[in-house]
PDB file of N, CA and C in Angstrom:
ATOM      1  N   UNK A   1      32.425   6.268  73.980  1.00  0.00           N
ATOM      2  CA  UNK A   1      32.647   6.204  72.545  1.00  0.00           C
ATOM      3  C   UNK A   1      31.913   7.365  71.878  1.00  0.00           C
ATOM      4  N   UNK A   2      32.745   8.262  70.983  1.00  0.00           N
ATOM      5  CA  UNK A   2      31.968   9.250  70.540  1.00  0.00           C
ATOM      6  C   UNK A   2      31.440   8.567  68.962  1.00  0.00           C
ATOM      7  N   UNK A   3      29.970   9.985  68.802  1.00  0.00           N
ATOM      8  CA  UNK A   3      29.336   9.245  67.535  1.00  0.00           C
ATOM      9  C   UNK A   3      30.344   9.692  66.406  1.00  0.00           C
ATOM     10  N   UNK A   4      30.011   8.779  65.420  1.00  0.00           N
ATOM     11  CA  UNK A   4      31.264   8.641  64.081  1.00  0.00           C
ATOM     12  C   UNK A   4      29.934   9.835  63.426  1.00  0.00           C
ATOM     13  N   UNK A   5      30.457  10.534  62.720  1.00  0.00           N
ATOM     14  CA  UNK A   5      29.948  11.592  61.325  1.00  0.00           C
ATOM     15  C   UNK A   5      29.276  10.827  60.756  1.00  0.00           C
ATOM     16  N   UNK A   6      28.818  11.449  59.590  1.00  0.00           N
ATOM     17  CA  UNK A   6      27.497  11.024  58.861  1.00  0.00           C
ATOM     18  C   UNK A   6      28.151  11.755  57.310  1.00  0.00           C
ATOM     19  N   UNK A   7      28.359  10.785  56.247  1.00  0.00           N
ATOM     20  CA  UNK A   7      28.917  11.515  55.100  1.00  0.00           C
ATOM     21  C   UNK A   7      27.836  10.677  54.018  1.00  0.00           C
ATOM     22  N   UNK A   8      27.791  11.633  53.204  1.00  0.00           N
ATOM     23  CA  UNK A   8      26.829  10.988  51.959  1.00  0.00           C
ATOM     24  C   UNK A   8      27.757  10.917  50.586  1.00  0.00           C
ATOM     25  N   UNK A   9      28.103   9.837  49.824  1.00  0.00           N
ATOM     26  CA  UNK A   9      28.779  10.344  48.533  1.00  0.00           C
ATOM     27  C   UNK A   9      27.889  10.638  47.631  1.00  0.00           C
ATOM     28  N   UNK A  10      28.662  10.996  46.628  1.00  0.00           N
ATOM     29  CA  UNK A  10      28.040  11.966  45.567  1.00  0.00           C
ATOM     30  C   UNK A  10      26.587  10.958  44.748  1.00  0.00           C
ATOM     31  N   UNK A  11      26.947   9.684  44.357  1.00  0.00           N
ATOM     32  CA  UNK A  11      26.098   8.579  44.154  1.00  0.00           C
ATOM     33  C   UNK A  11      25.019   8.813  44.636  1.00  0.00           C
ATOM     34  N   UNK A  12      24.908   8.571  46.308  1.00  0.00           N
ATOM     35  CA  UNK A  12      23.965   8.415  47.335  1.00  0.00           C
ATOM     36  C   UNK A  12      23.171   9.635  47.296  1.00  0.00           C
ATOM     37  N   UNK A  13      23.422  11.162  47.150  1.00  0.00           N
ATOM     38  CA  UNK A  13      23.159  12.007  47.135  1.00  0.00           C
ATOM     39  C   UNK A  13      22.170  12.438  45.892  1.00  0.00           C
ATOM     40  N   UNK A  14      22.841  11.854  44.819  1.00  0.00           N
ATOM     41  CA  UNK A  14      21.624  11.596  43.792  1.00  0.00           C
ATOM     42  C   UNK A  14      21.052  10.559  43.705  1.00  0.00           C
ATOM     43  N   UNK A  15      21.251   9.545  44.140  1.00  0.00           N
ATOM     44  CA  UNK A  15      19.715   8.812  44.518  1.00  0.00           C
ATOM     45  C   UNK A  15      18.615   9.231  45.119  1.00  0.00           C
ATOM     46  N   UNK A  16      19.205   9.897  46.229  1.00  0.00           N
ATOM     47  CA  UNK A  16      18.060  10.269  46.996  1.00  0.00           C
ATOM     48  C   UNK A  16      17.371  11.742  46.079  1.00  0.00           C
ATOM     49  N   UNK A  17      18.100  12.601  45.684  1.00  0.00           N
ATOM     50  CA  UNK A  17      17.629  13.518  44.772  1.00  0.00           C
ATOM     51  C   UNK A  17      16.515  12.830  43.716  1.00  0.00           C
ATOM     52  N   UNK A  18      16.867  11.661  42.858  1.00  0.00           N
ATOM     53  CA  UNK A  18      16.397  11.235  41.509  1.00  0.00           C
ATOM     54  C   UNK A  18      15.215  10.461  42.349  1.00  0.00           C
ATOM     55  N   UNK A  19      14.814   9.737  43.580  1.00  0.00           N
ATOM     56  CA  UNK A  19      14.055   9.295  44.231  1.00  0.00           C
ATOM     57  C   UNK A  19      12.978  10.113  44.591  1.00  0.00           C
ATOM     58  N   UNK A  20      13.170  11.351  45.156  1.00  0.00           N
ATOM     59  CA  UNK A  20      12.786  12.603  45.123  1.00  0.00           C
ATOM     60  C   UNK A  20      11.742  12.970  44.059  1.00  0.00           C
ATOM     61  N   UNK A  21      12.476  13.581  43.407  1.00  0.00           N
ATOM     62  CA  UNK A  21      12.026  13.978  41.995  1.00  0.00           C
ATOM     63  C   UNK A  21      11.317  13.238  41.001  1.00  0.00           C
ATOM     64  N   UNK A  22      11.011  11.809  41.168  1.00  0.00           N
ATOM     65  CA  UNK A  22      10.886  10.702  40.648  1.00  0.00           C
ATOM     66  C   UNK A  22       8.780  11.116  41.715  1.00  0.00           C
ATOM     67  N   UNK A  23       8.914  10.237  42.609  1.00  0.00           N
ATOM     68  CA  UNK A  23       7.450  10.655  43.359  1.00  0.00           C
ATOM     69  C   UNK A  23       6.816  12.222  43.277  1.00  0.00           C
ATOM     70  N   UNK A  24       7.580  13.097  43.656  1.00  0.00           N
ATOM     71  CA  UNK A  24       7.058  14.084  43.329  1.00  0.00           C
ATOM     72  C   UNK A  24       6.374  14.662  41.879  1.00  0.00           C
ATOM     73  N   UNK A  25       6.761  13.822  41.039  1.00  0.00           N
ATOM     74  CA  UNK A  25       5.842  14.208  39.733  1.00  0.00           C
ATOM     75  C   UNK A  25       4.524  13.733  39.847  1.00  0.00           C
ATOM     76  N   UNK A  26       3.994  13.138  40.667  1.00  0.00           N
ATOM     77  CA  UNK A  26       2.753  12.601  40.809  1.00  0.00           C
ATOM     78  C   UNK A  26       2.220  13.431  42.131  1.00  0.00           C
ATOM     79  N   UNK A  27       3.227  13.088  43.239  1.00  0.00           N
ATOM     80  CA  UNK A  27       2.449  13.848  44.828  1.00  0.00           C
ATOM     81  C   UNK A  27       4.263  14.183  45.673  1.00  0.00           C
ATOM     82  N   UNK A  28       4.408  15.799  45.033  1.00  0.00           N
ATOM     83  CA  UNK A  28       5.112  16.489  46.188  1.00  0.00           C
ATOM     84  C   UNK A  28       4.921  16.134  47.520  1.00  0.00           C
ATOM     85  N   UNK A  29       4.121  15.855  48.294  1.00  0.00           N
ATOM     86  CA  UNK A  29       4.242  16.175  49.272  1.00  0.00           C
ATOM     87  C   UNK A  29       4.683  14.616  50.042  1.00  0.00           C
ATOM     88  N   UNK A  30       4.198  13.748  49.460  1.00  0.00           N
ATOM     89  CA  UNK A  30       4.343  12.274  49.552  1.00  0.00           C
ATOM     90  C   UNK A  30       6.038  12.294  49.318  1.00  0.00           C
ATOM     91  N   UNK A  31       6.713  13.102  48.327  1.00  0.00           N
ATOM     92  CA  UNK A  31       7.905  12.895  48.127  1.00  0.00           C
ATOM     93  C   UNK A  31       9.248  13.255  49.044  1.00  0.00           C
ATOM     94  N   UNK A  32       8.403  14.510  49.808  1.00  0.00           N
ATOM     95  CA  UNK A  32       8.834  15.489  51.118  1.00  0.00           C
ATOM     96  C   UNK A  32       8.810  14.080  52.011  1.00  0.00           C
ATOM     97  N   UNK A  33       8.125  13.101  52.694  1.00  0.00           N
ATOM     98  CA  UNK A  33       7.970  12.538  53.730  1.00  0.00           C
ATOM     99  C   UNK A  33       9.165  11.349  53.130  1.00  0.00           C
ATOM    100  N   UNK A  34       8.940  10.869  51.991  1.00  0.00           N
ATOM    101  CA  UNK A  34      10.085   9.991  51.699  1.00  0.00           C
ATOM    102  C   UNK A  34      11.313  10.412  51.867  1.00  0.00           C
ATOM    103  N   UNK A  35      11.693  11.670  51.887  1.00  0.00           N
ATOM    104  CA  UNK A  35      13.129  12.042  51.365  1.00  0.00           C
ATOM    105  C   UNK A  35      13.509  11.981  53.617  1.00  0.00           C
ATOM    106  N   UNK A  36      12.467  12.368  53.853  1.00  0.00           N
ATOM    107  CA  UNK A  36      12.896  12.537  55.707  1.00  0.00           C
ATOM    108  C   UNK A  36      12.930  11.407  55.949  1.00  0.00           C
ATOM    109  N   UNK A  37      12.444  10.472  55.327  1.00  0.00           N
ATOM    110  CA  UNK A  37      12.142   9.275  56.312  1.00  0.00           C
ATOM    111  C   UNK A  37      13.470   8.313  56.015  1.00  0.00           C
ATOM    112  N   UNK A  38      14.147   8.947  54.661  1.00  0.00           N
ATOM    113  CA  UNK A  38      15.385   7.907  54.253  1.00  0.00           C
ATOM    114  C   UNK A  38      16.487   8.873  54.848  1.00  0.00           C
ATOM    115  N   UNK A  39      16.575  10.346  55.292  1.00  0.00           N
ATOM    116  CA  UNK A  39      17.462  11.192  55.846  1.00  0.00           C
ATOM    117  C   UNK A  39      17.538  10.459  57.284  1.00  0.00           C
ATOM    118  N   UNK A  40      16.103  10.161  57.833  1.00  0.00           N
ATOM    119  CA  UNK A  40      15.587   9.817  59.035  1.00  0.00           C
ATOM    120  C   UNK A  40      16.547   8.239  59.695  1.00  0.00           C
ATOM    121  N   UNK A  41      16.714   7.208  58.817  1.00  0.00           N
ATOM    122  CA  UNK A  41      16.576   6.110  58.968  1.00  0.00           C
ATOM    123  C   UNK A  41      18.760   6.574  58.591  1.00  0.00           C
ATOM    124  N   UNK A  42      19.062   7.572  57.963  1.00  0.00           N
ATOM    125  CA  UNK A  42      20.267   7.417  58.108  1.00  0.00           C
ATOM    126  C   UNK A  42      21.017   7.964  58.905  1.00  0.00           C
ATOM    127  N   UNK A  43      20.367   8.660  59.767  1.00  0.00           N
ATOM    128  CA  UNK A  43      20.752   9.755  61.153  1.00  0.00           C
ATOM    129  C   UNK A  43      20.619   8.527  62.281  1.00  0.00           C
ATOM    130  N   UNK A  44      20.126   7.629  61.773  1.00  0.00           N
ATOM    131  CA  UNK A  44      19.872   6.500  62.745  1.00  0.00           C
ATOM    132  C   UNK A  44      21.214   5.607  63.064  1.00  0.00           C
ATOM    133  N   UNK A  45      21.573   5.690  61.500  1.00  0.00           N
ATOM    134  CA  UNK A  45      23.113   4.762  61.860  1.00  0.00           C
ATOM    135  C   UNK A  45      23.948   5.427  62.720  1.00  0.00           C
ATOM    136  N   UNK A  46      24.269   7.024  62.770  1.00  0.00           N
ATOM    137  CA  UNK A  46      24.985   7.181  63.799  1.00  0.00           C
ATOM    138  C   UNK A  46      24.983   7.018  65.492  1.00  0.00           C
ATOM    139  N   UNK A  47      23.865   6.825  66.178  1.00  0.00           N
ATOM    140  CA  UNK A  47      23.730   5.802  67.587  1.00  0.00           C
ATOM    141  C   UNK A  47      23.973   4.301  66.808  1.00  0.00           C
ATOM    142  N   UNK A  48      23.396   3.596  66.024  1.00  0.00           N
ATOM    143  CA  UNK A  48      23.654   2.250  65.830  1.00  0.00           C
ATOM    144  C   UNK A  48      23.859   1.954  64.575  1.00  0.00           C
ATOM    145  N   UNK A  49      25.588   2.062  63.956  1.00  0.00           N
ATOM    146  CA  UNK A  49      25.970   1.696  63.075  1.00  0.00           C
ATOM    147  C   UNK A  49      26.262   0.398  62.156  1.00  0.00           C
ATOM    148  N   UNK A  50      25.659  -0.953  63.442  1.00  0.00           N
ATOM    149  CA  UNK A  50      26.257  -1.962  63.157  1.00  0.00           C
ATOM    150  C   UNK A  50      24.916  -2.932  63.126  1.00  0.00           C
ATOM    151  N   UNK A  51      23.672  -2.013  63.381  1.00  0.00           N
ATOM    152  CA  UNK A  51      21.931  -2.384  62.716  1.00  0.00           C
ATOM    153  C   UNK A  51      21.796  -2.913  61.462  1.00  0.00           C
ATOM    154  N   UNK A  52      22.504  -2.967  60.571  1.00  0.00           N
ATOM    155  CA  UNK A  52      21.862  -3.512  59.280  1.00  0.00           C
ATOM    156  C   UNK A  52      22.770  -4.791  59.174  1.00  0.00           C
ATOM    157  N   UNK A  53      22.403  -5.809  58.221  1.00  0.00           N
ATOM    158  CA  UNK A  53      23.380  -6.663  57.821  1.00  0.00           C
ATOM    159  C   UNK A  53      24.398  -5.963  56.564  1.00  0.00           C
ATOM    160  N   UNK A  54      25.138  -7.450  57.081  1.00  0.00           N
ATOM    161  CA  UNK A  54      26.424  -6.946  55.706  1.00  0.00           C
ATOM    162  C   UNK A  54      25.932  -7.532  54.329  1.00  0.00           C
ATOM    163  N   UNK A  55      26.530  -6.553  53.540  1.00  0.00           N
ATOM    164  CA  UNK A  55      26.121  -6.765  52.011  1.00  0.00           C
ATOM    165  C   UNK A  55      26.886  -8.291  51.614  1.00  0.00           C
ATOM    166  N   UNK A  56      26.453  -8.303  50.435  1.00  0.00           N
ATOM    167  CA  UNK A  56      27.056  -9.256  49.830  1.00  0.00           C
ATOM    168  C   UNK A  56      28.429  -8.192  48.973  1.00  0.00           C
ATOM    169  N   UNK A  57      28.483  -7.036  49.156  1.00  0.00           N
ATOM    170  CA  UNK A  57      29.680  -6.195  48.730  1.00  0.00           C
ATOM    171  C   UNK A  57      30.553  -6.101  49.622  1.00  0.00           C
ATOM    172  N   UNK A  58      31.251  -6.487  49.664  1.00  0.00           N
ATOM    173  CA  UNK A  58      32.217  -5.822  50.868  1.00  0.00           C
ATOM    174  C   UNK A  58      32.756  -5.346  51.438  1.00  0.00           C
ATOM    175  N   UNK A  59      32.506  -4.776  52.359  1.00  0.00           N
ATOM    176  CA  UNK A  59      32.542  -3.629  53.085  1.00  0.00           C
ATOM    177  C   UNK A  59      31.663  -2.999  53.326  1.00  0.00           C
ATOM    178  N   UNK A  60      30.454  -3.260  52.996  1.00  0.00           N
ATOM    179  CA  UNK A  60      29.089  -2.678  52.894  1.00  0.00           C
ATOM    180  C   UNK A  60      27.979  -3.358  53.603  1.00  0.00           C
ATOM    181  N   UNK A  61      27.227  -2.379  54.443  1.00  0.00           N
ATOM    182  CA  UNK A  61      26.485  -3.189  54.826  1.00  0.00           C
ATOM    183  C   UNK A  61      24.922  -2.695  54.130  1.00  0.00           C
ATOM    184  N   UNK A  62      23.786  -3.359  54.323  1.00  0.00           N
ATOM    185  CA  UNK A  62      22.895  -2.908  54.030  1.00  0.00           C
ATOM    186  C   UNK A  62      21.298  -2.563  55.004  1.00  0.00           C
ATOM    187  N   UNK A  63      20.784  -1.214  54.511  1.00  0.00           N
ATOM    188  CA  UNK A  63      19.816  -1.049  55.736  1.00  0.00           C
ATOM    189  C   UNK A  63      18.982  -0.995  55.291  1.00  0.00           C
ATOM    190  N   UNK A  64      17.499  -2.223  55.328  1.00  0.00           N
ATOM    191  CA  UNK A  64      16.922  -2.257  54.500  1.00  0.00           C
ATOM    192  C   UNK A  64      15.492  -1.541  55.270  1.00  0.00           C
ATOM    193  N   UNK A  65      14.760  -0.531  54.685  1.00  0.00           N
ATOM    194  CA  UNK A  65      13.728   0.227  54.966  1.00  0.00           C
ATOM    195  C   UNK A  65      12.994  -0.036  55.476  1.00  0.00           C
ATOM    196  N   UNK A  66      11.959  -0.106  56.707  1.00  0.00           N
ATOM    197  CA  UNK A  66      10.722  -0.507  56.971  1.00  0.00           C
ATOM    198  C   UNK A  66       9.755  -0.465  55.636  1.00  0.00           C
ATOM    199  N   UNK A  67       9.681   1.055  56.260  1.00  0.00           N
ATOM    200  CA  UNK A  67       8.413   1.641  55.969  1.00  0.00           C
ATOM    201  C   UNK A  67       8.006   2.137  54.746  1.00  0.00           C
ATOM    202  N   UNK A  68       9.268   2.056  54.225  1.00  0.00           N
ATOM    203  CA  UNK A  68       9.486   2.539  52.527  1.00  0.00           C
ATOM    204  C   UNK A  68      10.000   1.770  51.621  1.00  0.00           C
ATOM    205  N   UNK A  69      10.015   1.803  50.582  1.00  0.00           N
ATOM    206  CA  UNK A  69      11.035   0.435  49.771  1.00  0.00           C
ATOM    207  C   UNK A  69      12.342   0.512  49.091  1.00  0.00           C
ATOM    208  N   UNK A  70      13.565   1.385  50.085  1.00  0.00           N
ATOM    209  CA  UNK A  70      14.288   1.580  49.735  1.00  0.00           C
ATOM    210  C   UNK A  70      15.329   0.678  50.866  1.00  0.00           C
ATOM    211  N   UNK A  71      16.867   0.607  50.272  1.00  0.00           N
ATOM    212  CA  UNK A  71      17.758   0.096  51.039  1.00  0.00           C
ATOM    213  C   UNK A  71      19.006   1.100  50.872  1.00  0.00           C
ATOM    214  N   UNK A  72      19.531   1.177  51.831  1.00  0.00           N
ATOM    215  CA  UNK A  72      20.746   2.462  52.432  1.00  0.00           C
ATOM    216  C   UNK A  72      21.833   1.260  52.645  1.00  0.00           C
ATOM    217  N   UNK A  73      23.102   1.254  51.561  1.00  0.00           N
ATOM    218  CA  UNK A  73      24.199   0.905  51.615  1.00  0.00           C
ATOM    219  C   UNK A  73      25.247   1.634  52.066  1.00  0.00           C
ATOM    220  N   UNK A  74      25.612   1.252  53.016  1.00  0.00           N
ATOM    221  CA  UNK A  74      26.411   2.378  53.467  1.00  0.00           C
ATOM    222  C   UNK A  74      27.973   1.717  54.084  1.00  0.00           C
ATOM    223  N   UNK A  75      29.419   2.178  54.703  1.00  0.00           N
ATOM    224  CA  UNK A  75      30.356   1.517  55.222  1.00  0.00           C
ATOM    225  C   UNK A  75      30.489   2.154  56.629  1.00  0.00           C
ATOM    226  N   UNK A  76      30.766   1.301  57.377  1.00  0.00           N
ATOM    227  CA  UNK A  76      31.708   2.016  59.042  1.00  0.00           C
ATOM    228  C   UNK A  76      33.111   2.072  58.817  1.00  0.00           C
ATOM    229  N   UNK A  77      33.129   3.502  59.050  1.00  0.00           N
ATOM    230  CA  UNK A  77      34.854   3.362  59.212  1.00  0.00           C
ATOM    231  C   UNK A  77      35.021   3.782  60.678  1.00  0.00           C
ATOM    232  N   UNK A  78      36.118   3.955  60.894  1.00  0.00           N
ATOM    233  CA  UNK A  78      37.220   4.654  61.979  1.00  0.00           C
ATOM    234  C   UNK A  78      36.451   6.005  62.816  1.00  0.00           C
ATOM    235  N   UNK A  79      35.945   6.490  62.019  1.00  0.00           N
ATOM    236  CA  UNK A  79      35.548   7.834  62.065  1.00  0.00           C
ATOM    237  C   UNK A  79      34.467   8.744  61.372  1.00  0.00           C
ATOM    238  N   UNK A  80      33.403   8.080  60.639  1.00  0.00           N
ATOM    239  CA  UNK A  80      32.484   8.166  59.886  1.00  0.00           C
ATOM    240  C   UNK A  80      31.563   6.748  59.195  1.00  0.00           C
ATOM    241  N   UNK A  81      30.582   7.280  58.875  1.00  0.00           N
ATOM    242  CA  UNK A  81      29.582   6.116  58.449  1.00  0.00           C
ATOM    243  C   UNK A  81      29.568   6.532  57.128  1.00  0.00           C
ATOM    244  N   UNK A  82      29.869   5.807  55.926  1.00  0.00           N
ATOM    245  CA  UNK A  82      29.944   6.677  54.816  1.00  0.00           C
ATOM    246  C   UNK A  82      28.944   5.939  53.734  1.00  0.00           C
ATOM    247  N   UNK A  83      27.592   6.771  53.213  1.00  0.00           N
ATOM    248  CA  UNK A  83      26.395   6.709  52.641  1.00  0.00           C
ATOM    249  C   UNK A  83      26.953   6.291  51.448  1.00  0.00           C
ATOM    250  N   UNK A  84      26.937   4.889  50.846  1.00  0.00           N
ATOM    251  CA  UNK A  84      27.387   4.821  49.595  1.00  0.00           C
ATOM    252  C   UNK A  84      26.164   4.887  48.530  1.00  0.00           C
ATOM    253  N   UNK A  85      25.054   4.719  48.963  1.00  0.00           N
ATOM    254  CA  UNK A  85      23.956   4.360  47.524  1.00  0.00           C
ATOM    255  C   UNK A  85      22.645   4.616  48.490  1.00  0.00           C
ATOM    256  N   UNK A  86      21.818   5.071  48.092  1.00  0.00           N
ATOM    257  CA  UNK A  86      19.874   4.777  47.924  1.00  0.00           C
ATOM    258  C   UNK A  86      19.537   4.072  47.056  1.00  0.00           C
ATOM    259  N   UNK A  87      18.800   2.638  47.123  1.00  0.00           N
ATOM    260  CA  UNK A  87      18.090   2.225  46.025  1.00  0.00           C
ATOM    261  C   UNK A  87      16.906   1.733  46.629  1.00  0.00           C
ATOM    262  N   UNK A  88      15.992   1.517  45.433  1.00  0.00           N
ATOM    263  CA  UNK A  88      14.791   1.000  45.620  1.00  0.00           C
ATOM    264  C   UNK A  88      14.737  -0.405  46.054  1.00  0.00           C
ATOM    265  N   UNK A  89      13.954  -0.843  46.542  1.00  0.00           N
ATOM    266  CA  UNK A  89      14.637  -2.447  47.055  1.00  0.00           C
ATOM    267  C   UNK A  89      14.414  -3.525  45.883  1.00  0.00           C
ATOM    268  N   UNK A  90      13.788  -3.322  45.153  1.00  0.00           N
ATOM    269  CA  UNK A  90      13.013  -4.161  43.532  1.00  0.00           C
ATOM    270  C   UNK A  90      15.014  -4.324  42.872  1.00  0.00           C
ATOM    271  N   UNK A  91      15.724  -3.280  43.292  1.00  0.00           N
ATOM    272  CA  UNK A  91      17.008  -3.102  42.437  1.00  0.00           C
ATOM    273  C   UNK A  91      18.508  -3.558  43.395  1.00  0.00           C
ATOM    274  N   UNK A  92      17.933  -4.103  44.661  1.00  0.00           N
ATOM    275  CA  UNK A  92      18.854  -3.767  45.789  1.00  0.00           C
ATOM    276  C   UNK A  92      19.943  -5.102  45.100  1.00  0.00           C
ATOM    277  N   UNK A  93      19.980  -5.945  44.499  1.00  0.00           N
ATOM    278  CA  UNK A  93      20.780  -6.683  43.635  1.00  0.00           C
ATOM    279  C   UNK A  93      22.165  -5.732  42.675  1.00  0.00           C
ATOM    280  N   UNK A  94      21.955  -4.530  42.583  1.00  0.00           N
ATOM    281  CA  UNK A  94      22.547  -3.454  41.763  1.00  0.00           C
ATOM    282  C   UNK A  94      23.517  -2.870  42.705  1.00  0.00           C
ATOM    283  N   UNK A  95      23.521  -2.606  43.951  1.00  0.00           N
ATOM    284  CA  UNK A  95      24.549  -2.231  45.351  1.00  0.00           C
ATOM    285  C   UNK A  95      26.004  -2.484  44.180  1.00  0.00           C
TER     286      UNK A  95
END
């Protein structure tokens, strides 16, 4: 079985940007390790796409963070894993 792609939508892409930019006004460098560790945890779905539970959205499942307090909504398709949202987990009701 080959690995499915890794796509981020435009949403997801500024979350993680506004998440970003959000810590870094206090400690850059703290904000650098967050942004890898949620890049980190989504490079992950492609060996194991079917690790998180399913949302209460459907079609969505959700991957909820260790180490950080964010959750990665994302879908499996056919041929890609497709990044729908970053949120903080305080908001993960908002998916």
């Amino acid at each position: 079985m080959s690995k499915k792609a890794l796509e981020w939508s435009i949403r997801a892409q500024t979350n993680v940007l506004e998440i970003h930019d959000y810590i870094a006004l206090d400690n850059p460098k703290a904000a650098a390790r967050v942004l890898a560790a949620i890049e980190k945890a989504a490079d992950g779905l492609v060996d194991f796409p079917l690790i998180a539970q399913a949302s209460e959205v459907k079609g969505l499942r959700e991957l909820n963070m260790t180490k950080q307090p964010y959750t990665i909504a994302y879908k499996v398709t056919a041929s890609k894993i497709f990044i729908a949202s970053v949120i903080h987990q305080s908001r993960a009701h908002r998916l």
